[in-house]
C-alpha atoms as a PDB file:
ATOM      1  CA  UNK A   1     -10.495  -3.367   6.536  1.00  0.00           C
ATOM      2  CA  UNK A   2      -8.891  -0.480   4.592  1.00  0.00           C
ATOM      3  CA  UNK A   3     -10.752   2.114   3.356  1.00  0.00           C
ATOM      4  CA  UNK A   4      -9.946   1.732  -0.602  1.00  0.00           C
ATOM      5  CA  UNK A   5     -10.439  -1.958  -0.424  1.00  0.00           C
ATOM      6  CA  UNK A   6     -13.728  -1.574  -2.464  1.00  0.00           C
ATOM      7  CA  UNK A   7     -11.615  -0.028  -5.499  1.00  0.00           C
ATOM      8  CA  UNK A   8      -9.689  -2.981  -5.149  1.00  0.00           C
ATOM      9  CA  UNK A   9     -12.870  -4.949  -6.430  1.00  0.00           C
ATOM     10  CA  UNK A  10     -12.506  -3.994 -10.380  1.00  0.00           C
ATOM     11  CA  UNK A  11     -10.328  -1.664 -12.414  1.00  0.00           C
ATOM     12  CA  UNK A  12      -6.748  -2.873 -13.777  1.00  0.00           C
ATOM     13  CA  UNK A  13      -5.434  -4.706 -10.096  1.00  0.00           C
ATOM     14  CA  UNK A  14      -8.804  -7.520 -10.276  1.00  0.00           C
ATOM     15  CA  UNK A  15      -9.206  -9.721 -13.427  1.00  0.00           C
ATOM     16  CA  UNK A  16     -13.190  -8.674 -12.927  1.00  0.00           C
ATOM     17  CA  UNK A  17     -14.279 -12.100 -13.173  1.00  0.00           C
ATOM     18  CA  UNK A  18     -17.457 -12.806 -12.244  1.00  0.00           C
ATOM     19  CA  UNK A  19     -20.440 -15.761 -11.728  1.00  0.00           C
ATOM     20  CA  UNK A  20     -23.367 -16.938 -14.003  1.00  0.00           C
ATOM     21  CA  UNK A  21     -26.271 -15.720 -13.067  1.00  0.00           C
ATOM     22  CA  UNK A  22     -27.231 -17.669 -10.154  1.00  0.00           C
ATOM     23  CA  UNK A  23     -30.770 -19.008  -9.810  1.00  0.00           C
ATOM     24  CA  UNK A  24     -31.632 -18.359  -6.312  1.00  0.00           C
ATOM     25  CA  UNK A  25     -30.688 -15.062  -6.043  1.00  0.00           C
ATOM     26  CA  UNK A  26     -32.655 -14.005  -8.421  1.00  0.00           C
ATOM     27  CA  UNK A  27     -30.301 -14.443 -10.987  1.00  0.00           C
ATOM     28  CA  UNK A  28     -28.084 -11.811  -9.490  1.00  0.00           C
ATOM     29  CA  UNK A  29     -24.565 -12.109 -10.982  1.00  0.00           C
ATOM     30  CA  UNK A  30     -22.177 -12.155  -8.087  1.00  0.00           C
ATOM     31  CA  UNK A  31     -18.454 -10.213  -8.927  1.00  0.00           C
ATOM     32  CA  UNK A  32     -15.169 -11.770  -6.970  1.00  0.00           C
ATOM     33  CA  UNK A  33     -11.750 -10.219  -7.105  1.00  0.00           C
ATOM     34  CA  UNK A  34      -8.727 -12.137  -8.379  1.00  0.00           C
ATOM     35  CA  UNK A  35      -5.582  -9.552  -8.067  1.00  0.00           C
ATOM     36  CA  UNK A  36      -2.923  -9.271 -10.807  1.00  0.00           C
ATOM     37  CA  UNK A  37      -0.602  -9.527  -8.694  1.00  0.00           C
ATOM     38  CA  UNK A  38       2.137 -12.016  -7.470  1.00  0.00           C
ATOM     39  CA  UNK A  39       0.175 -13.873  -5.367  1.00  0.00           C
ATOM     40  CA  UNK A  40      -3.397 -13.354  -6.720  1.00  0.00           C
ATOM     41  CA  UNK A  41      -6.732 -13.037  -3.878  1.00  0.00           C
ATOM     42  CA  UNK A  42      -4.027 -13.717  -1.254  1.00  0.00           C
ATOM     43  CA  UNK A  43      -2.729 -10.334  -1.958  1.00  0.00           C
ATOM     44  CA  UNK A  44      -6.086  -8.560  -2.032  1.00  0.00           C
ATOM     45  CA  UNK A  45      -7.472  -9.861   0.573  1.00  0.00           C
ATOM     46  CA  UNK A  46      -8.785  -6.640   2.914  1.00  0.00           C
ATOM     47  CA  UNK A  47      -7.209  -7.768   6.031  1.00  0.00           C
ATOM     48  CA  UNK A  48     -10.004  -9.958   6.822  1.00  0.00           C
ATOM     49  CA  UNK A  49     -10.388 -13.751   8.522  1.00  0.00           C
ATOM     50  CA  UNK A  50     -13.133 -15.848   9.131  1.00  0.00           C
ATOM     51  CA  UNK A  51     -12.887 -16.966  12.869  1.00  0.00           C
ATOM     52  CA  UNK A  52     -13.208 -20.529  13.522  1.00  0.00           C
ATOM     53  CA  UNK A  53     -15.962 -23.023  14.619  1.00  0.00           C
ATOM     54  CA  UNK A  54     -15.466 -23.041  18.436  1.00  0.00           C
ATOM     55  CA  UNK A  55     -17.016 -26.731  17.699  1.00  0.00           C
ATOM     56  CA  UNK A  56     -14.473 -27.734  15.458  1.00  0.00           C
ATOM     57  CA  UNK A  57     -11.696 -26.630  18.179  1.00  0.00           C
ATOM     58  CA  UNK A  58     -13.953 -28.472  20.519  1.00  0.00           C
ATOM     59  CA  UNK A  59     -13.081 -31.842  18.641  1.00  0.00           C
ATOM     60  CA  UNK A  60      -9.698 -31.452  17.638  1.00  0.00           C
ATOM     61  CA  UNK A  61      -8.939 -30.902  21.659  1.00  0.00           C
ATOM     62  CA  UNK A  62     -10.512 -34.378  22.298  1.00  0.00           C
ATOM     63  CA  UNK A  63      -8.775 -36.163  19.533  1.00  0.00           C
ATOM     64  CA  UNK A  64      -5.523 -34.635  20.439  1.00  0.00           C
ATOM     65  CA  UNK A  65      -6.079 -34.695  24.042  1.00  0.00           C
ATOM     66  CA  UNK A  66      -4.465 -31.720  24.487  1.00  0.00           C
ATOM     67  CA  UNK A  67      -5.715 -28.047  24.527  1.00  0.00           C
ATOM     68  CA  UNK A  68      -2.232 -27.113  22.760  1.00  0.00           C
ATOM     69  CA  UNK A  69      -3.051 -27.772  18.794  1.00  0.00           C
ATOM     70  CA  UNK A  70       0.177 -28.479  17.907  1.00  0.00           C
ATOM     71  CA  UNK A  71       0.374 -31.605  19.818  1.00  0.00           C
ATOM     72  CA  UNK A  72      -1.174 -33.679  17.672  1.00  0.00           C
END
């Protein structure tokens, strides 16, 4: 993750758009960054990737019959 990627967050590149207060979290309002930028979060997106369910790989292999995804 870079290092300025919290500066990314608000300031003039992120529309600062946040939530409602949210109920249960103690109505904690929760901030999410939008870039102005071509491209919006895709473009400020620190690098990072959410790993898949190894489940969910598990399943497509049996529907596909196949261990190579793009088989199916």
């Amino acid at each position: 993750m870079p290092a300025g990627f919290a500066k990314m967050t608000k300031g003039r590149g992120s529309w600062g758009w946040s939530t409602v207060p949210q109920k249960h979290l103690n109505n904690r309002v929760l901030r999410f960054t939008q870039g102005k930028v071509i491209g919006g979060g895709s473009s400020v997106n620190a690098q990072i990737y959410t790993r898949g369910a190894a489940a969910d790989y598990d399943e497509w292999e049996a529907e596909c019959g196949s261990k190579r995804l793009g088989l199916c």
